[in-house]
C-alpha atoms as a PDB file:
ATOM      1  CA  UNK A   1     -63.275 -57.433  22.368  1.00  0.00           C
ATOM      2  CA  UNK A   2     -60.591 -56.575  25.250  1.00  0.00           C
ATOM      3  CA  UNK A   3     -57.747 -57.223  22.756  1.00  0.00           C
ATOM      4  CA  UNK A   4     -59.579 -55.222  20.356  1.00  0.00           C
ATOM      5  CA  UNK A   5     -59.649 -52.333  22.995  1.00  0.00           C
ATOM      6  CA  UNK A   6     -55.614 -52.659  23.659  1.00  0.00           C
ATOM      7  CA  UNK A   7     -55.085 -52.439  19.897  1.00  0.00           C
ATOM      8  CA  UNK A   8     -57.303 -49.302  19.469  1.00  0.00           C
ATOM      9  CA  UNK A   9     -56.219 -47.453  23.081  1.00  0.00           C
ATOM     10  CA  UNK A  10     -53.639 -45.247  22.345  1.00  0.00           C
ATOM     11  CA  UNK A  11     -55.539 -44.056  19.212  1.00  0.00           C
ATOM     12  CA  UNK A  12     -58.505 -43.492  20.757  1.00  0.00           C
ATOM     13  CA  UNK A  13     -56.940 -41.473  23.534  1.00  0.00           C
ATOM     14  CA  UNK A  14     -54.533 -39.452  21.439  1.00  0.00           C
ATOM     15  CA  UNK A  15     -57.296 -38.388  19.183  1.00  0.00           C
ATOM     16  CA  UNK A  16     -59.536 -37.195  21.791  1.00  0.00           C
ATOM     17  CA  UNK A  17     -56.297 -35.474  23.033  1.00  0.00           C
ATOM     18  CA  UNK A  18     -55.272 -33.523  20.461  1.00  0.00           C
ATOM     19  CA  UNK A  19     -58.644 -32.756  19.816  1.00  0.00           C
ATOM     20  CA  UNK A  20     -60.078 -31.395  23.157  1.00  0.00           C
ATOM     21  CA  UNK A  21     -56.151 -29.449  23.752  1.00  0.00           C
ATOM     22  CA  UNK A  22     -56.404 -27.680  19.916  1.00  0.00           C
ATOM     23  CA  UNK A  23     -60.245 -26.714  20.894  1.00  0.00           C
ATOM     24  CA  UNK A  24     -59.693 -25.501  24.203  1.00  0.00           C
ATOM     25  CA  UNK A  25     -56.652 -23.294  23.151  1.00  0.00           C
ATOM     26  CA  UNK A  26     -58.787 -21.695  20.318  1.00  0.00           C
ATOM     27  CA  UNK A  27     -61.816 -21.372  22.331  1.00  0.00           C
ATOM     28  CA  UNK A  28     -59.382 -19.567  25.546  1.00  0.00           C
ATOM     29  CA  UNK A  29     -57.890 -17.394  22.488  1.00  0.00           C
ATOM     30  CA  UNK A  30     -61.344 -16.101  21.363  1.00  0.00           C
ATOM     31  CA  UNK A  31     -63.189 -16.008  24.381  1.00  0.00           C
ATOM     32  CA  UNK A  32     -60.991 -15.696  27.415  1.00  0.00           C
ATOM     33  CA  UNK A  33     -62.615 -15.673  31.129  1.00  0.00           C
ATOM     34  CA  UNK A  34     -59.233 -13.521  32.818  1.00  0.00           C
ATOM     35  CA  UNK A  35     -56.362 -11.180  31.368  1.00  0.00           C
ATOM     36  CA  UNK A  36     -53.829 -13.041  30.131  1.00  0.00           C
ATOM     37  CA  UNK A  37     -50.292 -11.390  31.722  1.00  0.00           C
ATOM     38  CA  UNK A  38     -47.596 -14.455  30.705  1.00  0.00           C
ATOM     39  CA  UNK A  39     -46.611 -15.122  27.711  1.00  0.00           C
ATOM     40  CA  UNK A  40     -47.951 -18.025  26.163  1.00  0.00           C
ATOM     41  CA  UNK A  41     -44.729 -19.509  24.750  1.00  0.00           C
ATOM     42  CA  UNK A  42     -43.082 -19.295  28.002  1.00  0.00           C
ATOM     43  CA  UNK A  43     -45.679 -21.658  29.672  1.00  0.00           C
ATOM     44  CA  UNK A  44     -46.894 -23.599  27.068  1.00  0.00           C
ATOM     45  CA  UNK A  45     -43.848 -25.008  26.273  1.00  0.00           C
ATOM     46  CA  UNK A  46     -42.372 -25.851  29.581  1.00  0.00           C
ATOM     47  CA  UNK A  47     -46.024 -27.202  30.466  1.00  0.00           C
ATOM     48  CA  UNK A  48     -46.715 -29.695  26.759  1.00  0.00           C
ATOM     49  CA  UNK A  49     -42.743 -30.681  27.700  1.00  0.00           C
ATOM     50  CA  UNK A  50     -43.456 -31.661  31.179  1.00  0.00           C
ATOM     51  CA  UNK A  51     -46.475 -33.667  29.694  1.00  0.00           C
ATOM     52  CA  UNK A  52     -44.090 -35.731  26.776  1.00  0.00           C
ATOM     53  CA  UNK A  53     -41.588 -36.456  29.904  1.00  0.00           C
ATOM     54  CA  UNK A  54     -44.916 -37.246  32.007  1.00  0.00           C
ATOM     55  CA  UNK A  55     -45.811 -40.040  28.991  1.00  0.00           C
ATOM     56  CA  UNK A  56     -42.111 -41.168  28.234  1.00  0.00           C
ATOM     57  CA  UNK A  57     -42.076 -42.346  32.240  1.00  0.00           C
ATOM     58  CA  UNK A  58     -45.111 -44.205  32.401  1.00  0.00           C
ATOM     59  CA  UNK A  59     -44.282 -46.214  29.259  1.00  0.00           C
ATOM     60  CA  UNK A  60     -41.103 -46.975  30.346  1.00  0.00           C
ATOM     61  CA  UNK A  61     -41.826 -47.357  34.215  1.00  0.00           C
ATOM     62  CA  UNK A  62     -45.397 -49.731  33.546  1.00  0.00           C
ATOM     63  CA  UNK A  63     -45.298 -52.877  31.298  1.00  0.00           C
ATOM     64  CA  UNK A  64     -48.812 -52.618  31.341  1.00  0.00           C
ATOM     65  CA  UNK A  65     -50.821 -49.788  32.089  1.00  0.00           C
ATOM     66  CA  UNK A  66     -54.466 -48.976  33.336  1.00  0.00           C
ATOM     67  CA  UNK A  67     -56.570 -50.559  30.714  1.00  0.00           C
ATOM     68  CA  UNK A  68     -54.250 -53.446  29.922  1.00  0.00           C
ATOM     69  CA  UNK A  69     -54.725 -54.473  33.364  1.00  0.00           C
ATOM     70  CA  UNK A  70     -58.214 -54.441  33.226  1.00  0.00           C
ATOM     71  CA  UNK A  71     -58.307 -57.136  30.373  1.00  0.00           C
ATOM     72  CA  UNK A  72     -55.783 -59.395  32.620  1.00  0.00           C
ATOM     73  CA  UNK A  73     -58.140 -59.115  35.576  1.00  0.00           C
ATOM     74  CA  UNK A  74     -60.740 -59.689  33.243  1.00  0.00           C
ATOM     75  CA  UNK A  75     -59.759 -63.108  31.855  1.00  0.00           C
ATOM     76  CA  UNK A  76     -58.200 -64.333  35.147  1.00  0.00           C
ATOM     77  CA  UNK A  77     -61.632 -63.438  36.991  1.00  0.00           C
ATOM     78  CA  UNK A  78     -59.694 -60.659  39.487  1.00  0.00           C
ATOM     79  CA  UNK A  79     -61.410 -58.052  41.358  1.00  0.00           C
ATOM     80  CA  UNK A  80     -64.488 -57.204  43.106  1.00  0.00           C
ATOM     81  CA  UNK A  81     -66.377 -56.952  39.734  1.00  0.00           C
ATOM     82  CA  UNK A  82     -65.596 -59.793  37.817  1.00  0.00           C
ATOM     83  CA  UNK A  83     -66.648 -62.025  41.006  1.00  0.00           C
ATOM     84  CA  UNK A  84     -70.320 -60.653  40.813  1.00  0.00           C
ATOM     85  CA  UNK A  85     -73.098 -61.667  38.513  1.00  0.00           C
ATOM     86  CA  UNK A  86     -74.134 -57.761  37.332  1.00  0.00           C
ATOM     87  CA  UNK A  87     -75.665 -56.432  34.113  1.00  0.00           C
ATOM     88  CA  UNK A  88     -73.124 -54.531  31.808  1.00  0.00           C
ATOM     89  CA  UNK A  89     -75.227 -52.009  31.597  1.00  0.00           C
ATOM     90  CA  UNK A  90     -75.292 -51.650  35.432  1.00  0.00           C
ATOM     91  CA  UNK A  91     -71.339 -52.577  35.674  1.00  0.00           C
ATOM     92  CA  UNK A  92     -70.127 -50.129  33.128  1.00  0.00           C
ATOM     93  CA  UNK A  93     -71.077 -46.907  35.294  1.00  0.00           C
ATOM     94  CA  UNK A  94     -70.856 -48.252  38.595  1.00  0.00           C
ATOM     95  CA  UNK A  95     -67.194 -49.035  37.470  1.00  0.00           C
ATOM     96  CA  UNK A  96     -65.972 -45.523  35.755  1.00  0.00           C
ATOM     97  CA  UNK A  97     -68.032 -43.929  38.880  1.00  0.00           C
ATOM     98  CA  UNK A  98     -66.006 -46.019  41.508  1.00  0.00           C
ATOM     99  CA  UNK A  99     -62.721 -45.033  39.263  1.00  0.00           C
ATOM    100  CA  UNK A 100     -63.389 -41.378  39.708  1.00  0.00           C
ATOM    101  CA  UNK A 101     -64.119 -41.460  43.432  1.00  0.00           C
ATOM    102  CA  UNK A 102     -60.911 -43.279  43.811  1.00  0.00           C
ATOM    103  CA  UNK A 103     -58.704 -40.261  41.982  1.00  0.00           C
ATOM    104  CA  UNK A 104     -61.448 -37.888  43.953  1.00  0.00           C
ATOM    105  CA  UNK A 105     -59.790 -39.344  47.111  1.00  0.00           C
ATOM    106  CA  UNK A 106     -56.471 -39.557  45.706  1.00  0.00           C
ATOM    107  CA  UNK A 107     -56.543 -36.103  44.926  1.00  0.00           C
ATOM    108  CA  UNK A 108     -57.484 -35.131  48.740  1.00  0.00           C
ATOM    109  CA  UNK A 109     -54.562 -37.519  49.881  1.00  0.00           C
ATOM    110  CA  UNK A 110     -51.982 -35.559  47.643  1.00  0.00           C
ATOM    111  CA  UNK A 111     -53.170 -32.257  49.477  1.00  0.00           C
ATOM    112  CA  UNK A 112     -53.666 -33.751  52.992  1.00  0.00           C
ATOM    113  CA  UNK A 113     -50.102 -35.457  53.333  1.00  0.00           C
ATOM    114  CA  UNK A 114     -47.334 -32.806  53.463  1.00  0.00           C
ATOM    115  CA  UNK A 115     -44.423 -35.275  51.460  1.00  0.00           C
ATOM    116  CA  UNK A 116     -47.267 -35.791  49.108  1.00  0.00           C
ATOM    117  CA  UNK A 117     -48.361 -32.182  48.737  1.00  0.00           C
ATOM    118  CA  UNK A 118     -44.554 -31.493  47.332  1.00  0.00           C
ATOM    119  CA  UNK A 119     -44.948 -32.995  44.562  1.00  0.00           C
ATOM    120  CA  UNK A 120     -48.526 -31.745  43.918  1.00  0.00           C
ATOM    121  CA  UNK A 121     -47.940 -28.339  44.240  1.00  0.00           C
ATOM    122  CA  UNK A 122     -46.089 -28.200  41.112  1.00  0.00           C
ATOM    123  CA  UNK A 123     -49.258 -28.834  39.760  1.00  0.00           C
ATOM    124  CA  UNK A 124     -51.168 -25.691  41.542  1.00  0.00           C
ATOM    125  CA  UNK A 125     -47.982 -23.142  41.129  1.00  0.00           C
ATOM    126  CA  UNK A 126     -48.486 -22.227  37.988  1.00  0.00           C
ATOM    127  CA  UNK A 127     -49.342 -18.634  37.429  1.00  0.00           C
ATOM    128  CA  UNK A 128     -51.782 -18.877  35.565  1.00  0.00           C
ATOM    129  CA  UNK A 129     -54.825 -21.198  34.723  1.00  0.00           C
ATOM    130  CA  UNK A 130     -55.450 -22.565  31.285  1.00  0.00           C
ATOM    131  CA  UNK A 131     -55.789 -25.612  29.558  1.00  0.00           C
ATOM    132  CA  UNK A 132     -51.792 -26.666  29.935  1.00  0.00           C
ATOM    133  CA  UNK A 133     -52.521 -26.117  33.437  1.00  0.00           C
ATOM    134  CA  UNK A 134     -54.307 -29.423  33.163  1.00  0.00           C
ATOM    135  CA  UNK A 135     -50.987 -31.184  32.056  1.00  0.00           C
ATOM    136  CA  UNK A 136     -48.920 -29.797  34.100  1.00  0.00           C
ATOM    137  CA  UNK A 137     -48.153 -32.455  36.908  1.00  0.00           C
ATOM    138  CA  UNK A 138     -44.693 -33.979  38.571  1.00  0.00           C
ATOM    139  CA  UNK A 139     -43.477 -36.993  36.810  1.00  0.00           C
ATOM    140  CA  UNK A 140     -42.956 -38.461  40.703  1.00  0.00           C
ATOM    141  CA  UNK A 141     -46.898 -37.372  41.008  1.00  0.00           C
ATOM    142  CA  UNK A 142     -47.969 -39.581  37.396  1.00  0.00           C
ATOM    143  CA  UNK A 143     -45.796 -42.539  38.706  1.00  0.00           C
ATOM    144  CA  UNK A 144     -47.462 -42.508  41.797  1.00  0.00           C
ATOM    145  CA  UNK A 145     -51.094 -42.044  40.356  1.00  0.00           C
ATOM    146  CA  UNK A 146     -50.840 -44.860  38.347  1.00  0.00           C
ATOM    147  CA  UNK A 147     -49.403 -47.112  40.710  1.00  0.00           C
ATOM    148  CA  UNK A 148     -52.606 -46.309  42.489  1.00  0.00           C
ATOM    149  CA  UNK A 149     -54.669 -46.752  39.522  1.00  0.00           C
ATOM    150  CA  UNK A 150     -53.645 -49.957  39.123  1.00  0.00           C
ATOM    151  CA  UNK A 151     -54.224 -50.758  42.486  1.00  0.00           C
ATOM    152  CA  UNK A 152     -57.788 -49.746  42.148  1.00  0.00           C
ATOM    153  CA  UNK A 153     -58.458 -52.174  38.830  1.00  0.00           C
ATOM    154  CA  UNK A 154     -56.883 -54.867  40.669  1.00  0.00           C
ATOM    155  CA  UNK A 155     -58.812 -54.493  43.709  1.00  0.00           C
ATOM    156  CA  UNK A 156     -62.288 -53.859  41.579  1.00  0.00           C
ATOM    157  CA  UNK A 157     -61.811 -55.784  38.304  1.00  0.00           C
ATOM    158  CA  UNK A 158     -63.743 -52.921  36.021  1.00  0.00           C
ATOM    159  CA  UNK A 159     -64.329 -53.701  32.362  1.00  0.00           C
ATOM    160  CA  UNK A 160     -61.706 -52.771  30.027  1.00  0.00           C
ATOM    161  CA  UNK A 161     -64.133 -50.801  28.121  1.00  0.00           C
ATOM    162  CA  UNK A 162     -65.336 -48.933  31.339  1.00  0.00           C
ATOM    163  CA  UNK A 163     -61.364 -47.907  31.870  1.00  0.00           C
ATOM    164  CA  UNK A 164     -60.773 -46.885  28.920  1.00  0.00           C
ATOM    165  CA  UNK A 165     -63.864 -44.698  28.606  1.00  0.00           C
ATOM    166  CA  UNK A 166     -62.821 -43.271  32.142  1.00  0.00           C
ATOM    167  CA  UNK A 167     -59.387 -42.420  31.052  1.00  0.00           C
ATOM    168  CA  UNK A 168     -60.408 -40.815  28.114  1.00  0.00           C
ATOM    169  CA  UNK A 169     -63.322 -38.723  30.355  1.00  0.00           C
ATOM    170  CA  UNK A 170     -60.535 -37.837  32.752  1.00  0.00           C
ATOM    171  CA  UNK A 171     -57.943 -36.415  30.282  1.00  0.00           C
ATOM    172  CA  UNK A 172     -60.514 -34.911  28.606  1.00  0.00           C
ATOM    173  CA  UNK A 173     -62.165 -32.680  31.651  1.00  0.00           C
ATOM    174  CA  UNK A 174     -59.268 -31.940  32.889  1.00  0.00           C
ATOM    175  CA  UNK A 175     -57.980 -29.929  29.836  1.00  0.00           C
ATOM    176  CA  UNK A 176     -61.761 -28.880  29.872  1.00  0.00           C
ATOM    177  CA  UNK A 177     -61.684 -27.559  33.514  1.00  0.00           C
ATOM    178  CA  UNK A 178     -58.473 -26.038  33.513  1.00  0.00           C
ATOM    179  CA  UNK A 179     -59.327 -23.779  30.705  1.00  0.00           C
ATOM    180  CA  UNK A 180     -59.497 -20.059  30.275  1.00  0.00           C
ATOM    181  CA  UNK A 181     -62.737 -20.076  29.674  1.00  0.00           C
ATOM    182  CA  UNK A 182     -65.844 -17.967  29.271  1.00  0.00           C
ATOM    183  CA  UNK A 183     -69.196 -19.964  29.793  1.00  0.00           C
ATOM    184  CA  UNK A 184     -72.002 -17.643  30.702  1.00  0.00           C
ATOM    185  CA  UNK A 185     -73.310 -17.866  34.218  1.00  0.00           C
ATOM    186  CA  UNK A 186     -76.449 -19.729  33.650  1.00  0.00           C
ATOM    187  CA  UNK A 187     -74.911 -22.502  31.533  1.00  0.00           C
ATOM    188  CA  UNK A 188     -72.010 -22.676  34.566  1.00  0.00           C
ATOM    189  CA  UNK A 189     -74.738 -22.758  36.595  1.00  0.00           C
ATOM    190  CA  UNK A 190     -76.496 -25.825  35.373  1.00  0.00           C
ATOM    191  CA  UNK A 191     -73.760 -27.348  33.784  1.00  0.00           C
ATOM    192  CA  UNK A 192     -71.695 -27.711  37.258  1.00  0.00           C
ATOM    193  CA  UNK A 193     -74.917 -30.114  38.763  1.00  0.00           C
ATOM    194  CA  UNK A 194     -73.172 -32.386  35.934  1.00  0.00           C
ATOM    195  CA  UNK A 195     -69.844 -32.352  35.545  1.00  0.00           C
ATOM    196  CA  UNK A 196     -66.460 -30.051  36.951  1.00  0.00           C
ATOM    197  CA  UNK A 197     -66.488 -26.735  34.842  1.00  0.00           C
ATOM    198  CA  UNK A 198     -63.833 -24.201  34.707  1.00  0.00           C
ATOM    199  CA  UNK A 199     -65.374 -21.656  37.088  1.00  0.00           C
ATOM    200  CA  UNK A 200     -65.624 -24.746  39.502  1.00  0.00           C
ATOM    201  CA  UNK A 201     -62.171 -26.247  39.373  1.00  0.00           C
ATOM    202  CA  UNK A 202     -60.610 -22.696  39.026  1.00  0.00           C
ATOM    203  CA  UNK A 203     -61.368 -21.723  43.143  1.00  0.00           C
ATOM    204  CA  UNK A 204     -59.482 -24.696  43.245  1.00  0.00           C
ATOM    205  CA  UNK A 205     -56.166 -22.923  41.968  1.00  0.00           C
ATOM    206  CA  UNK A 206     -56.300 -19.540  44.311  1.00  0.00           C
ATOM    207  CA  UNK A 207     -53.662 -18.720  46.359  1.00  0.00           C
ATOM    208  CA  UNK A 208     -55.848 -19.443  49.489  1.00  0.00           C
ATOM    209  CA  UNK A 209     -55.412 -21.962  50.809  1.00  0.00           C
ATOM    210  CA  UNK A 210     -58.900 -22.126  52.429  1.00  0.00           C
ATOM    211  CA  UNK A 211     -59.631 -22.217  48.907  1.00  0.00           C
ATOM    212  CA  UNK A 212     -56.894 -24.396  47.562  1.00  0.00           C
ATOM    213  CA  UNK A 213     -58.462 -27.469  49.602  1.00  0.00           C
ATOM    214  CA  UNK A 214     -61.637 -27.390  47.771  1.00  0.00           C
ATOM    215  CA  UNK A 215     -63.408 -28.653  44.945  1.00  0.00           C
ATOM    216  CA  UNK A 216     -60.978 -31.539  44.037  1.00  0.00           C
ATOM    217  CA  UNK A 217     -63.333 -33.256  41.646  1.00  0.00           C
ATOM    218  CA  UNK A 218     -62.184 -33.776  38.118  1.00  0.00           C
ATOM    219  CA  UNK A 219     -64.937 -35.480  36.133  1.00  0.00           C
ATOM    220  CA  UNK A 220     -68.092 -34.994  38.298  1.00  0.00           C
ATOM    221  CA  UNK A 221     -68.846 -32.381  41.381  1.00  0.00           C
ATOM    222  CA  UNK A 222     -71.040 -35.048  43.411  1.00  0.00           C
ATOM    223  CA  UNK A 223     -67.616 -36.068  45.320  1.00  0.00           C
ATOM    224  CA  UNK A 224     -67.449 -32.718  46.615  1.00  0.00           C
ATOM    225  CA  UNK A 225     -70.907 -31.666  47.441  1.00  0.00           C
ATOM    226  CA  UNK A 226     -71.526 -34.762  49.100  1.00  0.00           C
ATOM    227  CA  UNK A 227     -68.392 -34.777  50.923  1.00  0.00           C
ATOM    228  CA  UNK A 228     -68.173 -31.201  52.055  1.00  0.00           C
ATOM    229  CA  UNK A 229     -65.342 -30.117  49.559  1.00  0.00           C
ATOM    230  CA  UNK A 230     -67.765 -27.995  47.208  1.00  0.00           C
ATOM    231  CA  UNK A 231     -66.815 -23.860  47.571  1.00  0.00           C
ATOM    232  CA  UNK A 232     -69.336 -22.445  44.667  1.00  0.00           C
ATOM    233  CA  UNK A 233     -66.380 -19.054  43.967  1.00  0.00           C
ATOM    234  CA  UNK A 234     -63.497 -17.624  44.960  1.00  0.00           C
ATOM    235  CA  UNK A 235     -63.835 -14.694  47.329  1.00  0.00           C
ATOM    236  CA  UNK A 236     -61.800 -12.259  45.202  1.00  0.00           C
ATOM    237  CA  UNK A 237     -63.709 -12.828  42.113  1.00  0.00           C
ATOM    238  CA  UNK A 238     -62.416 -14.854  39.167  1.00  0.00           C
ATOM    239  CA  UNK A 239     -61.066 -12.064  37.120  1.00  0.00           C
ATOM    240  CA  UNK A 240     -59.500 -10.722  40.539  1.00  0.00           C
ATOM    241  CA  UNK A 241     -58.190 -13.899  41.802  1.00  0.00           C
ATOM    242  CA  UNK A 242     -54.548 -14.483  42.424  1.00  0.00           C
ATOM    243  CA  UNK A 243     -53.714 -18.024  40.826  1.00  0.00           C
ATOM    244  CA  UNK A 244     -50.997 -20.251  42.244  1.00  0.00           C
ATOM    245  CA  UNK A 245     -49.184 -20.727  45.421  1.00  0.00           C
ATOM    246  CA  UNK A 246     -47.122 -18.328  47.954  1.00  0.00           C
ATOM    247  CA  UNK A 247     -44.202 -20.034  47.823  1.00  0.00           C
ATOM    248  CA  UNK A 248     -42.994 -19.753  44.112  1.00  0.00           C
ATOM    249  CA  UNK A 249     -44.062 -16.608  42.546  1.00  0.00           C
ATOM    250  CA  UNK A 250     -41.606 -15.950  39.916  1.00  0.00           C
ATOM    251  CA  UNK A 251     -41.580 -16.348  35.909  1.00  0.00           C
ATOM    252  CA  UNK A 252     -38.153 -18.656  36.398  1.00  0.00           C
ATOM    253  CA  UNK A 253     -39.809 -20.786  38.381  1.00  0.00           C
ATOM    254  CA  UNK A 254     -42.227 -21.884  35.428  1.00  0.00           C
ATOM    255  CA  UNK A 255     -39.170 -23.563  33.790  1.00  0.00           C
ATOM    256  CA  UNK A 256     -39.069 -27.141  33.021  1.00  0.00           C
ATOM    257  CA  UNK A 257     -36.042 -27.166  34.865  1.00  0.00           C
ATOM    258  CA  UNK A 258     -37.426 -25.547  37.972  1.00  0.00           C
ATOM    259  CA  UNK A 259     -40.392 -27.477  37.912  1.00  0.00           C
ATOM    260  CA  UNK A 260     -38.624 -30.848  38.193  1.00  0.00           C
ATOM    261  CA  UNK A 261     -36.706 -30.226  41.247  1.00  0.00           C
ATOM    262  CA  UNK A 262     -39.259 -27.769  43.217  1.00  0.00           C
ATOM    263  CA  UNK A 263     -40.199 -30.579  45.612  1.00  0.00           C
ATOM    264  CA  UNK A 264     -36.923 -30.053  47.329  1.00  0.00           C
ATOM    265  CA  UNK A 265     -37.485 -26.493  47.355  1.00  0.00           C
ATOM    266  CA  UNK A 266     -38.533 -25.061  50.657  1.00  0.00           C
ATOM    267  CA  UNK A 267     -41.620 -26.156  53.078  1.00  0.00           C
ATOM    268  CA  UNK A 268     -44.395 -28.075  52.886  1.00  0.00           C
ATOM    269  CA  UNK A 269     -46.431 -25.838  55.220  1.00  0.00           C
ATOM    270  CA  UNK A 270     -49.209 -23.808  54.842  1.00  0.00           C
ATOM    271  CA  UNK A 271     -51.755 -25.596  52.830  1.00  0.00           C
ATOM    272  CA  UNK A 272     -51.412 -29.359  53.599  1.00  0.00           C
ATOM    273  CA  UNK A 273     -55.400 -29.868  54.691  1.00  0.00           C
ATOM    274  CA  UNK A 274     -55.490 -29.671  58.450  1.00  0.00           C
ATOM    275  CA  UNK A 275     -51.997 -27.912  59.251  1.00  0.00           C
ATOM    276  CA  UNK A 276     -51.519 -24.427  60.956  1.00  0.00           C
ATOM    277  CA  UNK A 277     -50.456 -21.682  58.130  1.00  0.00           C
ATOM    278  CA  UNK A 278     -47.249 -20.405  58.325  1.00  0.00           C
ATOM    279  CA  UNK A 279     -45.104 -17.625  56.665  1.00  0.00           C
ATOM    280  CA  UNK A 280     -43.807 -19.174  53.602  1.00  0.00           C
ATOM    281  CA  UNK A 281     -40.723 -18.937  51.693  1.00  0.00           C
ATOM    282  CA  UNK A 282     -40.820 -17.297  48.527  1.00  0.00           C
ATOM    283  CA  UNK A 283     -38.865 -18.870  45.274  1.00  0.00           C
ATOM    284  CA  UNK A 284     -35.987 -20.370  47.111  1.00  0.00           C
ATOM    285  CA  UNK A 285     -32.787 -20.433  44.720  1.00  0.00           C
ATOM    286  CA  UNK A 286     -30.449 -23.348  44.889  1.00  0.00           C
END
């Protein structure tokens, strides 16, 4: 079965892929939640690059990767997991559960750590919020994820099966959350009891910082309602909110280019969790 798993991964996951990216950007085309004001092509391509560079790294960076280290701790009998007598059907949720409270924390860490929060902000200075939005991370910031990740199956020996399923769940609500959506209000609503929607994650993306630092969950909102992180909306409005960050405003800046070396670019102030706000410096040029 876990070899059968490693055979089928990378199918599995570039199916769902391509499937939940092509119906997201159809579904933002016909029923868009905000105004569109950049062109598409302009961040859609500098965004799906980032994401083939993003892939290219891993691959070459990680002779083994998430799941595949999963089915090694499995047959050598690592991790918390794999030393416990527990029903599958009890393991398999407690493990994806335990992954997603681990990138839940992760993802608090990458905002609460100024040197960290340099290489996230890429992430939240895009200027606007779709579904490439949800790709759209520093190759430093993947390379670092995953050396946590695999830090996390080590240390908690999770069934192959249960990693794969979570990786799959979390590249699929991300595109999902970062989408230009329109859901009406009562589905949001009820739907976000469940699992991250659009509305939710998009507070996380304003210009505020107040609101930046909120709402970091990815695959379920429990994390952040029972840790304090949960802000229901954005005080502006989501039509009216300003996406992004202070600091890098302009259309350059949305180059692949740009992107890549914008953790050298000016200071890491102002929205680190916990640090004083200060004036900050707009689209510094080299």
């Amino acid at each position: 079965m876990p070899q059968n798993i490693l055979e089928q991964e990378t199918a599995i996951r570039l199916t769902v892929f391509l499937g939940v990216l092509i119906g997201m950007a159809v579904w933002e085309v016909i029923v868009p939640r905000r105004r569109v004001e950049i062109p598409r092509l302009l961040r859609w391509s500098n965004n799906l690059a980032l994401v083939v560079l993003d892939t290219l790294l891993v691959r070459l960076a990680f002779p083994v990767v998430a799941v595949g280290l999963a089915v090694i701790a499995q047959e050598n009998g690592w991790g918390l997991l794999n030393q416990m007598s527990i029903p599958g059907w009890i393991v398999f949720p407690v493990a994806v559960l335990a992954l997603d409270l681990a990138i839940y924390l992760q993802h608090v860490l990458f905002h609460a750590v100024p040197a960290l929060w340099r290489l996230h902000r890429m992430h939240h200075a895009d200027l606007e919020f779709d579904v490439t939005t949800g790709l759209r991370f520093h190759p430093l910031e993947i390379l670092l994820s995953m050396v946590v990740k695999l830090g996390v199956v080590m240390a908690l020996g999770p069934p192959a099966f249960a990693v794969l399923i979570f990786e799959v769940l979390l590249n699929a609500s991300s595109l999902f959350n970062h989408s230009n959506i329109r859901l009406p209000l009562r589905i949001d609503a009820v739907l976000r009891l469940f699992i991250v929607t659009p509305d939710m994650h998009r507070v996380h993306h304003s210009i505020h910082p107040s609101e930046t630092n909120s709402n970091f969950g990815f695959n379920v909102p429990w994390w952040d309602r029972i840790l304090g992180t949960y802000l229901a909306q954005p005080k502006a409005g989501h039509e009216d909110m300003t996406i992004g960050i202070e600091q890098f405003r302009s259309r350059r800046s949305l180059w692949l280019d740009r992107m890549l070396i914008q953790p050298l670019l000016g200071r890491a102030s102002g929205y680190p969790i916990n640090r004083v706000e200060e004036p900050s410096q707009s689209d510094p040029e080299l």
